[in-house]
Protein backbone atom coordinates (compact mmCIF):
# COMPACT_ATOMS: atom_id res chain seq x y z
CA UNK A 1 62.37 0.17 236.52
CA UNK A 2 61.16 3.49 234.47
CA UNK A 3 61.53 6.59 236.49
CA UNK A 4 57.65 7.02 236.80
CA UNK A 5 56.77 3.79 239.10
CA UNK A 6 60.43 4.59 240.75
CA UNK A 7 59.06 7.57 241.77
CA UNK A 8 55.72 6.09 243.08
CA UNK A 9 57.25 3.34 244.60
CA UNK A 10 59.48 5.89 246.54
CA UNK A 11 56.36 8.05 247.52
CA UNK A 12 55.25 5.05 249.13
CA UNK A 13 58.29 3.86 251.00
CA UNK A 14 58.80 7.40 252.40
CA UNK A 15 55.26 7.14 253.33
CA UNK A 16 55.30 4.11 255.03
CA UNK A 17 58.51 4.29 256.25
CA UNK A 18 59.83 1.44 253.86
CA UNK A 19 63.80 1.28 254.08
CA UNK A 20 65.70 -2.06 252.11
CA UNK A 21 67.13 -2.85 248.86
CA UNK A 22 64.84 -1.35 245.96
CA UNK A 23 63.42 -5.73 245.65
CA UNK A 24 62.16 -5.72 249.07
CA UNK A 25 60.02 -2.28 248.78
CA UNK A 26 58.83 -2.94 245.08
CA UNK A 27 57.39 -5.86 247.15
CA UNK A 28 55.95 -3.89 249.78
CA UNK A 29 55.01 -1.22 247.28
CA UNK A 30 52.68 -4.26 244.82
CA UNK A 31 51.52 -5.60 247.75
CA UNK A 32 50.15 -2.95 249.38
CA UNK A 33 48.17 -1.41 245.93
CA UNK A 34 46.79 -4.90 245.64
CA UNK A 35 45.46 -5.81 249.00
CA UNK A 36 44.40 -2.08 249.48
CA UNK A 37 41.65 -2.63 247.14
CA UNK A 38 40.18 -5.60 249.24
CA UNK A 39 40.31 -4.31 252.39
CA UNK A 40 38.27 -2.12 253.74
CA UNK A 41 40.59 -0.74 256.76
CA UNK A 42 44.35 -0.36 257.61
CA UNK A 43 46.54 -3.15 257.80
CA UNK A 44 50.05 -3.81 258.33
CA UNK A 45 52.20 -3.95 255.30
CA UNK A 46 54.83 -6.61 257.16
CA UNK A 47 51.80 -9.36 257.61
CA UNK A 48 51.54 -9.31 253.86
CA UNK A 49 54.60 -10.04 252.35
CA UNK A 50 56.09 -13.58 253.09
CA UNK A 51 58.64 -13.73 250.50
CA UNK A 52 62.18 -13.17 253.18
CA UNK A 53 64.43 -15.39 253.70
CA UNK A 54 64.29 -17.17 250.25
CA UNK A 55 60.89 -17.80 249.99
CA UNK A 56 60.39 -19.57 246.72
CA UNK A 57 57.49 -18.23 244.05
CA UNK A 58 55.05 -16.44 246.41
CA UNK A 59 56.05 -12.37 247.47
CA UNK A 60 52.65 -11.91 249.44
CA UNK A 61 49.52 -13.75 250.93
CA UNK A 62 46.42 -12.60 252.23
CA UNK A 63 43.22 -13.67 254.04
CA UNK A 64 40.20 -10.92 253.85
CA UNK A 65 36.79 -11.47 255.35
CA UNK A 66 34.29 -9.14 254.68
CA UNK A 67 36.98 -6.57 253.94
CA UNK A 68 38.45 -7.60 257.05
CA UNK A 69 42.11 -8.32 256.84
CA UNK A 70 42.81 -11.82 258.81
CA UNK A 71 46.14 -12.25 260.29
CA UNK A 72 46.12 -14.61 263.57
CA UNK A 73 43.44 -17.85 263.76
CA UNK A 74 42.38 -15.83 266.76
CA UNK A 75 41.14 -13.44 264.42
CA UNK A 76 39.88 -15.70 262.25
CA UNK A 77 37.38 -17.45 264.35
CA UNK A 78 36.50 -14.29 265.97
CA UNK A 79 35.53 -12.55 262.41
CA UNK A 80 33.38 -15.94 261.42
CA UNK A 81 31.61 -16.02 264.84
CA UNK A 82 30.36 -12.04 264.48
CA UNK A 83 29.18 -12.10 260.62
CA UNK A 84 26.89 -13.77 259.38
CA UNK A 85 27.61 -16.29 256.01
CA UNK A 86 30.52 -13.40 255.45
CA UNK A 87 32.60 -13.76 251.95
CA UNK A 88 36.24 -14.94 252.16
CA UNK A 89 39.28 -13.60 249.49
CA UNK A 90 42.83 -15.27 249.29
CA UNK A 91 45.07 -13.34 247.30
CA UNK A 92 48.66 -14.57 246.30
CA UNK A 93 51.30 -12.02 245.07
CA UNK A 94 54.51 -12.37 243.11
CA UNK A 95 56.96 -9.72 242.34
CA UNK A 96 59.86 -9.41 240.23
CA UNK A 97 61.95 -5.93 239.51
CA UNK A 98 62.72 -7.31 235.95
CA UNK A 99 61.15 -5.92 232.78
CA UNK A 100 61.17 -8.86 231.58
CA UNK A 101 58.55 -11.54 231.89
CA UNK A 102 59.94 -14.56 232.27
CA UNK A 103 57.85 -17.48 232.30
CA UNK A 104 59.61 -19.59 234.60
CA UNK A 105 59.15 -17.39 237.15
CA UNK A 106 55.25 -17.24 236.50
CA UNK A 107 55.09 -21.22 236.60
CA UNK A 108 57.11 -20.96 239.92
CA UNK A 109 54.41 -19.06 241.29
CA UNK A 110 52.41 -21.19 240.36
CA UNK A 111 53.59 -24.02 241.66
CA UNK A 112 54.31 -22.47 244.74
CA UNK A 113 50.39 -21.74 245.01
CA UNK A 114 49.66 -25.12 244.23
CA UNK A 115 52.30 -26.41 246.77
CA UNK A 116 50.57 -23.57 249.14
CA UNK A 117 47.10 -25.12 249.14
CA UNK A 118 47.29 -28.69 248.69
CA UNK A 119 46.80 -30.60 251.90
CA UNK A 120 50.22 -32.11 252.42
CA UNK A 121 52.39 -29.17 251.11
CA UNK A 122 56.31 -30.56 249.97
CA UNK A 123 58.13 -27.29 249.94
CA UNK A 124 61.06 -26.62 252.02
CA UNK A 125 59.10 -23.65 253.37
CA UNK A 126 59.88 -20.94 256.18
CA UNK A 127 58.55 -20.75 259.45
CA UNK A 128 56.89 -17.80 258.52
CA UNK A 129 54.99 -19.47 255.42
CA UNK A 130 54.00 -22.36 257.23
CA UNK A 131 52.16 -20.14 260.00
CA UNK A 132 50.18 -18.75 256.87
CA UNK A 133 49.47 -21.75 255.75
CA UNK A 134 48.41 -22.94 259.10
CA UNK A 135 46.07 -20.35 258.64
CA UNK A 136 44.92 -21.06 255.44
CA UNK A 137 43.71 -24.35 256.36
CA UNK A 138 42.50 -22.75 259.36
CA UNK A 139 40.11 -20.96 257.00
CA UNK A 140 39.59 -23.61 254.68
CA UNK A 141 38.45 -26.52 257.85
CA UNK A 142 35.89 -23.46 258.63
CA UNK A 143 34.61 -22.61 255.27
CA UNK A 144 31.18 -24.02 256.21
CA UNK A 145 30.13 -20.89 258.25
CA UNK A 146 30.93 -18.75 254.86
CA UNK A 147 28.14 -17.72 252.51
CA UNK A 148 30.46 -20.02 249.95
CA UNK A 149 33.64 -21.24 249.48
CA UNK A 150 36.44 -18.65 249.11
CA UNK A 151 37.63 -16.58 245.89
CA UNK A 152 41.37 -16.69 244.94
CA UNK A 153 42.74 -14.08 243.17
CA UNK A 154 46.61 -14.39 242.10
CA UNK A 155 48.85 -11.66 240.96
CA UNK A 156 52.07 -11.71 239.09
CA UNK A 157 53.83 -8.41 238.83
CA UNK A 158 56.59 -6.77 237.05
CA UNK A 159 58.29 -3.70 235.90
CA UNK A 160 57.57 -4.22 232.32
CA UNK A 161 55.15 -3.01 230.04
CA UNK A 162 52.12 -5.58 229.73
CA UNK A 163 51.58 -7.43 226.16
CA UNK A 164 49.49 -10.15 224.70
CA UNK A 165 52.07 -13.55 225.11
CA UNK A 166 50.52 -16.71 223.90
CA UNK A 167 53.24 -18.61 225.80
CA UNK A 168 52.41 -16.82 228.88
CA UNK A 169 48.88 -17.32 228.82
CA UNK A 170 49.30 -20.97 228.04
CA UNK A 171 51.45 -21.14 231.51
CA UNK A 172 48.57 -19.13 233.19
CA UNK A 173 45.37 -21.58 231.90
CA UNK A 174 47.69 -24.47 233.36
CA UNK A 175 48.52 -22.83 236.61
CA UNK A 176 44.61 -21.73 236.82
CA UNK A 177 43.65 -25.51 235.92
CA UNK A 178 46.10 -26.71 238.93
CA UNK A 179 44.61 -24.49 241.55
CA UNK A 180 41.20 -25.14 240.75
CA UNK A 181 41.81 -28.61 240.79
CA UNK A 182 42.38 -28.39 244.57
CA UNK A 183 38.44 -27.59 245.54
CA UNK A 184 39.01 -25.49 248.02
CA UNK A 185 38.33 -22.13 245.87
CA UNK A 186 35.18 -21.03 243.63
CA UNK A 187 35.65 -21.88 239.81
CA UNK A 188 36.10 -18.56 238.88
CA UNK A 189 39.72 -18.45 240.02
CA UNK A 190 41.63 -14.50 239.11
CA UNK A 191 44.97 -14.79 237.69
CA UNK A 192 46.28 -11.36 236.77
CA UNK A 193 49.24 -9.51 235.43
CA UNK A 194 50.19 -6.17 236.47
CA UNK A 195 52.94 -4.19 234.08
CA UNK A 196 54.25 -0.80 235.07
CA UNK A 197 51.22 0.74 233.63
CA UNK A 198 48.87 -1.32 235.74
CA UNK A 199 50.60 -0.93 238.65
CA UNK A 200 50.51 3.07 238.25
CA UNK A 201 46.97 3.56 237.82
CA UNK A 202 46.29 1.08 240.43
CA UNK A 203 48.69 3.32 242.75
CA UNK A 204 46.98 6.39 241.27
CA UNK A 205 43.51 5.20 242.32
CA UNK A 206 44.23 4.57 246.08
CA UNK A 207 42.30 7.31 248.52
CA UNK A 208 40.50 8.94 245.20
CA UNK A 209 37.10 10.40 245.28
CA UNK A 210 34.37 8.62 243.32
CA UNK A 211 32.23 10.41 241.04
CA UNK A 212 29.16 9.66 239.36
CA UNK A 213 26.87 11.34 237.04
CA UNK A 214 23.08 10.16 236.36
CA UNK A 215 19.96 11.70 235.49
CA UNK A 216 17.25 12.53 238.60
CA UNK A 217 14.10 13.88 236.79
CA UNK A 218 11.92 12.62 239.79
CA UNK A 219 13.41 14.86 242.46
CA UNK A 220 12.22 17.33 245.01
CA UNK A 221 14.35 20.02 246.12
CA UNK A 222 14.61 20.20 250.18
CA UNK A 223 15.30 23.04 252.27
CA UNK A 224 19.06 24.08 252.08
CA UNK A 225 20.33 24.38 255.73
CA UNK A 226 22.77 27.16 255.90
CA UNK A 227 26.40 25.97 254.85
CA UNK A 228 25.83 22.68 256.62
CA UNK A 229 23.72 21.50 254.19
CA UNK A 230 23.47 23.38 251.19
CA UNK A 231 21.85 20.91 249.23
CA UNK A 232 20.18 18.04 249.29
CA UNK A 233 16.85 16.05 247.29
CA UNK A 234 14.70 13.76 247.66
CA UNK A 235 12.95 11.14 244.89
CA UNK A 236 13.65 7.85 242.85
CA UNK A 237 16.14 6.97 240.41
CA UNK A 238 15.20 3.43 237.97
CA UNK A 239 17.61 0.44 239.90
CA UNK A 240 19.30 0.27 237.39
CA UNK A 241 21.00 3.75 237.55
CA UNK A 242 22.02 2.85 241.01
CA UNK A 243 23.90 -0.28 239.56
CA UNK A 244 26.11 2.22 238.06
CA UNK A 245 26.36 4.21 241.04
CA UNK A 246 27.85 1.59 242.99
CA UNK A 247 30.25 -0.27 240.20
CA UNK A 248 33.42 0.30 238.71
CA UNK A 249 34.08 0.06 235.45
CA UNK A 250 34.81 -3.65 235.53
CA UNK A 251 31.26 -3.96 236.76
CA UNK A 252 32.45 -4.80 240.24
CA UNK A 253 30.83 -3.35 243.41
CA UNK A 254 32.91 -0.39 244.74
CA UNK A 255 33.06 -1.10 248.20
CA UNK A 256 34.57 1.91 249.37
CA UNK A 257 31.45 3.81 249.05
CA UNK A 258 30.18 1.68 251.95
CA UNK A 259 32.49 2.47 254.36
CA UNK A 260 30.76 4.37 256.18
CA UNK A 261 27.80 2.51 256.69
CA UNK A 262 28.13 0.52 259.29
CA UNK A 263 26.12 -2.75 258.76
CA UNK A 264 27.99 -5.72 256.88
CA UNK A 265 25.56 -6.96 253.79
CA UNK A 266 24.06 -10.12 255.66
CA UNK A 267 23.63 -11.79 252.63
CA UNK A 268 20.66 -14.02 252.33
CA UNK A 269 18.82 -13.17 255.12
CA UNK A 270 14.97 -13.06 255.31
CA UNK A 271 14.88 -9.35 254.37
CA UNK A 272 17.59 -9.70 251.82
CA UNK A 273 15.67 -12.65 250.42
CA UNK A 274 12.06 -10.46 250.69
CA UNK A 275 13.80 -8.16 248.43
CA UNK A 276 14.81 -10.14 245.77
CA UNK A 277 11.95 -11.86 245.38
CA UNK A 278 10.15 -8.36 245.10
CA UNK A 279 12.39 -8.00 242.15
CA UNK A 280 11.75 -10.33 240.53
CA UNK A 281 7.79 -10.61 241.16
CA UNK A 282 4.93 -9.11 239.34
CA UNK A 283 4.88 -6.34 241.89
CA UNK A 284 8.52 -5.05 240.98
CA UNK A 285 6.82 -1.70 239.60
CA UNK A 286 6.01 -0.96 243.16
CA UNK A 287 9.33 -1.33 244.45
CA UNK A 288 9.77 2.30 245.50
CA UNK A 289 6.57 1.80 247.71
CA UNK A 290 7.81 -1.06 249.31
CA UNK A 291 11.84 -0.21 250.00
CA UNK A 292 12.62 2.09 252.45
CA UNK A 293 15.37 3.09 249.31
CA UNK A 294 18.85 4.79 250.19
CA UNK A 295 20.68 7.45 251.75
CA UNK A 296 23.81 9.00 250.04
CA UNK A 297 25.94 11.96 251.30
CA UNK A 298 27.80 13.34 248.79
CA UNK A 299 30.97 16.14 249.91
CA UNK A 300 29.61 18.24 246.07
CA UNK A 301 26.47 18.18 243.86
CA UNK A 302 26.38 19.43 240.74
CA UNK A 303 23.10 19.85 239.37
CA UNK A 304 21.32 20.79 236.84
CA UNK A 305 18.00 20.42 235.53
CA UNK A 306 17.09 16.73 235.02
CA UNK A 307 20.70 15.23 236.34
CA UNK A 308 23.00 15.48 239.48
CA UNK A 309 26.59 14.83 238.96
CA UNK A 310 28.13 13.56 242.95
CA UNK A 311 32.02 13.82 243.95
CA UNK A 312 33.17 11.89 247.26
CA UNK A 313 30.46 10.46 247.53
CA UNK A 314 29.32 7.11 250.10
CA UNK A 315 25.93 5.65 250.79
CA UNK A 316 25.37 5.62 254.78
CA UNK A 317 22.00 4.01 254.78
CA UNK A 318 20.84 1.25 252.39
CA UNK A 319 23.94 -1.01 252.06
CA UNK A 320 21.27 -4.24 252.15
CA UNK A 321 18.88 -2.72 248.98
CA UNK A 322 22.45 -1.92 247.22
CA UNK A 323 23.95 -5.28 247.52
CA UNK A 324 20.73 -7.10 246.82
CA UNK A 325 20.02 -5.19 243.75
CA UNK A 326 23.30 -5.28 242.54
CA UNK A 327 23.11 -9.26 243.06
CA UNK A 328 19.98 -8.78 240.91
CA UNK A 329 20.89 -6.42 238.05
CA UNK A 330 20.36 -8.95 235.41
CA UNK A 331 16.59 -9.00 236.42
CA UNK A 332 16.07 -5.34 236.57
CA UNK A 333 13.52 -3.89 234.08
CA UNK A 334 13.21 -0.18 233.45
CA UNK A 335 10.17 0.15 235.75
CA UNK A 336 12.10 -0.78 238.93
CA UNK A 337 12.81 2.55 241.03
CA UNK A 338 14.41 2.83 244.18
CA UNK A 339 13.74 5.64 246.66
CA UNK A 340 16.85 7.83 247.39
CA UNK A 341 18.05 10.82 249.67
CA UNK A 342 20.75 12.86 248.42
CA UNK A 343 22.31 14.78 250.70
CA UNK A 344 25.66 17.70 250.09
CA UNK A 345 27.44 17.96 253.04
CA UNK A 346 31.34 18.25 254.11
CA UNK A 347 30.86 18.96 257.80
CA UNK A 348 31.72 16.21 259.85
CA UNK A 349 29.65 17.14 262.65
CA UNK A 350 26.42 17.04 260.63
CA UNK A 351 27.95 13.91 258.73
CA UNK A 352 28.52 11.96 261.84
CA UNK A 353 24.91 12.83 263.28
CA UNK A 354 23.05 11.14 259.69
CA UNK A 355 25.08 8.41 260.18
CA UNK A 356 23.98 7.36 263.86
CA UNK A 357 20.41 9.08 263.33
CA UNK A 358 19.69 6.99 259.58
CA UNK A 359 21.18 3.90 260.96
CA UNK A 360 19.64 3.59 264.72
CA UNK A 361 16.58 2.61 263.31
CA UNK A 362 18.11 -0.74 262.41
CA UNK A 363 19.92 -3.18 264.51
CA UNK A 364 23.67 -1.66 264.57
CA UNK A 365 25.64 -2.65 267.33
CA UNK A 366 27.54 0.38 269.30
CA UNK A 367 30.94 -0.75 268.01
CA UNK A 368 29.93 0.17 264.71
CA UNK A 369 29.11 3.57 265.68
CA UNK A 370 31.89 4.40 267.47
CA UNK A 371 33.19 6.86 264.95
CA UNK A 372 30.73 9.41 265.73
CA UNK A 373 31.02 9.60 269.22
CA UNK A 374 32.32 12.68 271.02
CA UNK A 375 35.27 11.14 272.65
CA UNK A 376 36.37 9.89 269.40
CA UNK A 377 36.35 13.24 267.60
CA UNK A 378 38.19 14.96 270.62
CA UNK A 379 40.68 11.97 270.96
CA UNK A 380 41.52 12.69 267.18
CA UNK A 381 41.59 16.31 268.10
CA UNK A 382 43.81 15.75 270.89
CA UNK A 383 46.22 14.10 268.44
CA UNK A 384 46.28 16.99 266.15
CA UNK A 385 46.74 19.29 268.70
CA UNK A 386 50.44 18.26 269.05
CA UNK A 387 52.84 20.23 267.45
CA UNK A 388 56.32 17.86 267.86
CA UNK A 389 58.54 16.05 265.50
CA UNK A 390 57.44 12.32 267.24
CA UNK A 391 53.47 13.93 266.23
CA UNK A 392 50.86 10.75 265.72
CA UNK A 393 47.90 10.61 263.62
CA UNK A 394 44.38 9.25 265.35
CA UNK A 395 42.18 7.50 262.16
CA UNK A 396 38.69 7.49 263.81
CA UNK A 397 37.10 7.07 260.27
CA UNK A 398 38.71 3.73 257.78
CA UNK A 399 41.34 5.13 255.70
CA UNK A 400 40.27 8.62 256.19
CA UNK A 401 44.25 9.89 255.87
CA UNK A 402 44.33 7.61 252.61
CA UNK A 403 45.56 10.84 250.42
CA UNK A 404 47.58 12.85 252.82
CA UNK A 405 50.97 13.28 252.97
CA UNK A 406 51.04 12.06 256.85
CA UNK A 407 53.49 9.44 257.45
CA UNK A 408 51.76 6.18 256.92
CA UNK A 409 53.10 4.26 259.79
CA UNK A 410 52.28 7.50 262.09
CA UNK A 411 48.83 6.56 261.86
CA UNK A 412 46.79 5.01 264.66
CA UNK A 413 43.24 3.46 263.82
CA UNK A 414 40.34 2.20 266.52
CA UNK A 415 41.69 -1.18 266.22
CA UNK A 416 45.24 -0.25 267.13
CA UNK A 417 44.32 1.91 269.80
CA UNK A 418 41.85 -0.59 271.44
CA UNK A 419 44.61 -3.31 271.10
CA UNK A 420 47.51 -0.86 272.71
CA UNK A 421 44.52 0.51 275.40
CA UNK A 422 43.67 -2.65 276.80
CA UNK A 423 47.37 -4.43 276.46
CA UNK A 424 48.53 -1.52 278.61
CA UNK A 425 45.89 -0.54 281.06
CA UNK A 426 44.23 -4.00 281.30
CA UNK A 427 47.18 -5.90 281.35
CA UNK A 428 45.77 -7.80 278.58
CA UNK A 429 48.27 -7.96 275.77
CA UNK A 430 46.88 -11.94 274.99
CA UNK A 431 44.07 -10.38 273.14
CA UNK A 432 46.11 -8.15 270.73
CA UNK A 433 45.68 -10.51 268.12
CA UNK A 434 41.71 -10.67 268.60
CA UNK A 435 39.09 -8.84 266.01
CA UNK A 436 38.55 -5.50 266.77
CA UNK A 437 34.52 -6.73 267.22
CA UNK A 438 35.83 -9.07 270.10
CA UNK A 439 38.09 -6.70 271.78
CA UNK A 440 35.36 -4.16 272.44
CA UNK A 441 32.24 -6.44 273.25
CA UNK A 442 35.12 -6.99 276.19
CA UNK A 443 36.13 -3.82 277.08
CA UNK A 444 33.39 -1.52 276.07
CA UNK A 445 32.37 -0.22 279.56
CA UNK A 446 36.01 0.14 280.34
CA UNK A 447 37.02 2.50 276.49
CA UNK A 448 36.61 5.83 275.33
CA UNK A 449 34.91 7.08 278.81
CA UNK A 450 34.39 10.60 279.67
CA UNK A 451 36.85 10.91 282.51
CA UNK A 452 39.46 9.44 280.85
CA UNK A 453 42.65 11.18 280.07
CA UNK A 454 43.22 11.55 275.97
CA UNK A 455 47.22 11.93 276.66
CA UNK A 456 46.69 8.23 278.15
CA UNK A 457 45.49 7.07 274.56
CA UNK A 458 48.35 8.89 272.83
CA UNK A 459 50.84 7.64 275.41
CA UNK A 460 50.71 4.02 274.45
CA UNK A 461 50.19 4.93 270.90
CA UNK A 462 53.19 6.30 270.81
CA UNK A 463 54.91 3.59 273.35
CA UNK A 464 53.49 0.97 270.75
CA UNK A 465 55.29 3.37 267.79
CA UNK A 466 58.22 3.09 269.35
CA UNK A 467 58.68 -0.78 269.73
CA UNK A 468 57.35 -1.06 265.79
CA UNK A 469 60.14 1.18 264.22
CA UNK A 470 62.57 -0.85 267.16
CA UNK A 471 61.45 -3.89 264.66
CA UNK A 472 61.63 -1.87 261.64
CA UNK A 473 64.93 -0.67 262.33
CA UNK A 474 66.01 -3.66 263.07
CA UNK A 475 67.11 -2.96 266.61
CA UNK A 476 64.44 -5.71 267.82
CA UNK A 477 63.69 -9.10 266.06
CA UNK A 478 61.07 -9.01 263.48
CA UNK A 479 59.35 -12.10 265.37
CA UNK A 480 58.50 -10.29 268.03
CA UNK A 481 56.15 -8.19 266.03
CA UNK A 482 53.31 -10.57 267.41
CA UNK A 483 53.89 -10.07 270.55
């Protein structure tokens, strides 16, 4: 391994408190840069990799709806039942230290895939394994309530530098044919390899800020409001300029820029549906009339006369006119504008009150919101306010401590402390394995109330800590991790 992804792969162990021989957290390390970019909040690195105990060809396996990393059937149905036609990604990850690429070990993945999803698998596989693929065809007997059936992307990675290999990509067309010939996955099966390069930009790209740059001739300039909002405009940009707003340079969607709104895209729902056919109509010019357009808040703006450049950017209202365009973007003429509000601000107070204000006058259910309440922002005060070496880390916003230097496994999120909350207090420890959406339709008049105490939050935060580095240690079974 060159000394460069040794020393990112360390960065990340120390992080998450990774400990093993250096195969086990080069696993750990590729599997958590992959699934990273699918989901859209934290998720354990242990429910990812499946490749102990002699697991042969596959390193790590996920299920992500929506964004939504799926790890008990529980969870599963739960997720289906509160979105609506959501889209389902299977991801299959193998790892190997070697800088070599050998191909037998890329058609052992491959067949270990194939063996994966087939109905009647024939590998000798561990109990762990099976329980994913329990889950799998969990997914798969329930596919009906998705918008279609589910993507599969599969990644082989290495330590060596990535070339052209005519043999390999022979091997990879034959493993692709294979696992397309199952059905259960959309034609347009990924099959990926990652060299050292690969794997240290994708490293390099986790937590960024997103920039964009794009000419705004059609703006008005609004009133600055002291250094709370010392810029912002409001006009229309063509559709198409917002297409490269919101995509990467593989002309995917960048869904961290949503992650802050806080509707799901419903898909093809009658207002969806309303505005693609306006696209695609003879009224299309009067698209900006007709769309209530976008709101993005930006942390900088750069401006000048006819362009804006944004850094750390998100759009917080207008996920439903992104998606639906972007869905659209081969139809778009240069006459199709979309409305937009472009706001600079970096205070989180003033952040957190758009938010909630631009997004009650939709249908957004209160768990969505819960972010911006008070409580929330003095619970994650509360855990900043301690100054000891056992000090945790409350994540009110997804990912939000993404680039810091905090301990990784010192971080608690909403759905961790709900889980812990109830499985303490309630006595209700059954339902740790629910969605987080579940878990607070439940308990929401009994969560986050005024009178409660914010050192009971922290306590079994930390009491739930305690048992997880027990397991990571090694002082308490790994099983018990689901319990």
């Amino acid at each position: 391994m060159d000394r460069i992804t040794k020393s990112y792969m360390n960065d990340f162990c120390n992080s998450h408190g990774v400990d093993g021989e250096e195969y086990l957290k080069y696993e750990h390390f590729i599997n958590y840069i992959i699934i990273d970019q699918y989901c859209y909040e934290r998720f354990s690195i242990e429910d990812v990799n499946i490749g102990d105990n002699g697991t042969v060809g596959i390193d790590g396996f996920a299920i992500l709806i929506n964004g939504i990393f799926i790890d008990t059937k529980e969870n599963l149905l739960d997720v289906l039942q509160s979105h609506k036609e959501p889209e389902a990604q299977v991801v299959f990850i193998q790892t190997k230290t070697s800088q070599k690429l050998d191909i037998k070990d890329i058609g052992n993945f491959g067949w270990a895939v194939t063996d994966f999803i087939c109905e009647k698998p024939t590998i000798n596989w561990s109990d762990k394994v099976l329980e994913k693929i329990e889950l799998f065809g969990s997914l798969i007997e329930n596919s009906s309530q998705l918008k279609d059936k589910p993507t599969c992307h599969l990644f082989f990675a290495t330590t060596a530098n990535k070339a052209e290999n005519l043999l390999r990509e022979s091997k990879k067309d034959s493993i692709l044919a294979d696992v397309i010939n199952e059905n259960v996955f959309q034609e347009q099966v990924e099959f990926e390899f990652l060299g050292a390069s690969e794997v240290q930009k994708a490293y390099k790209k986790i937590g960024k800020k997103y920039k964009a740059k794009f000419n705004f001739p059609n703006k008005v300039v609004l009133p600055a409001v002291g250094e709370q909002i010392p810029k912002s405009y409001l006009g229309t940009i063509p559709a198409k300029t917002l297409v490269d707003i919101i995509t990467d340079e593989n002309d995917e969607i960048i869904s961290e820029i949503f992650y802050d709104n806080v509707r799901d895209y419903q898909g093809g729902n009658k207002v969806n549906s309303e505005i693609a056919l306006t696209l695609k109509s003879e009224n299309k010019n009067m698209f900006f009339a007709m769309n209530n357009g976008i709101t993005i808040i930006s942390e900088e703006i750069h401006d000048s006369r006819d362009s804006v450049e944004i850094e750390g950017y998100q759009i917080i209202n207008g996920c439903q006119t992104s998606n639906v365009i972007f869905e659209n973007r081969g139809v778009l003429t240069d006459e199709v504008f979309v409305p937009i509000r472009l706001i600079s601000t970096s205070d989180e107070n003033v952040m957190s009150k758009i938010i909630r204000a631009t997004n009650r006058q939709t249908e957004v259910k209160e768990q969505d919101l819960i972010a911006f309440t008070d409580f929330q922002k003095s619970l994650e005060d509360y855990y900043l306010s301690g100054d000891h070496p056992h000090k945790l880390y409350y994540e009110r916003r997804a990912k939000q401590f993404n680039k810091s230097t905090i301990e990784k496994k010192r971080i608690v999120d909403k759905n961790i402390q709900i889980k812990a909350f109830t499985s303490y207090f309630y006595e209700r420890p059954d339902m740790a394995t629910r969605y987080f959406g579940t878990l607070f339709n439940q308990f929401e008049e009994k969560l986050f109330k005024k009178n409660h105490s914010y050192a009971a939050y922290y306590m079994v935060s930390y009491l739930l800590f305690t048992i997880d580095e027990s397991i990571r240690k090694g002082f308490v079974a790994s099983p018990y991790t689901q319990v």
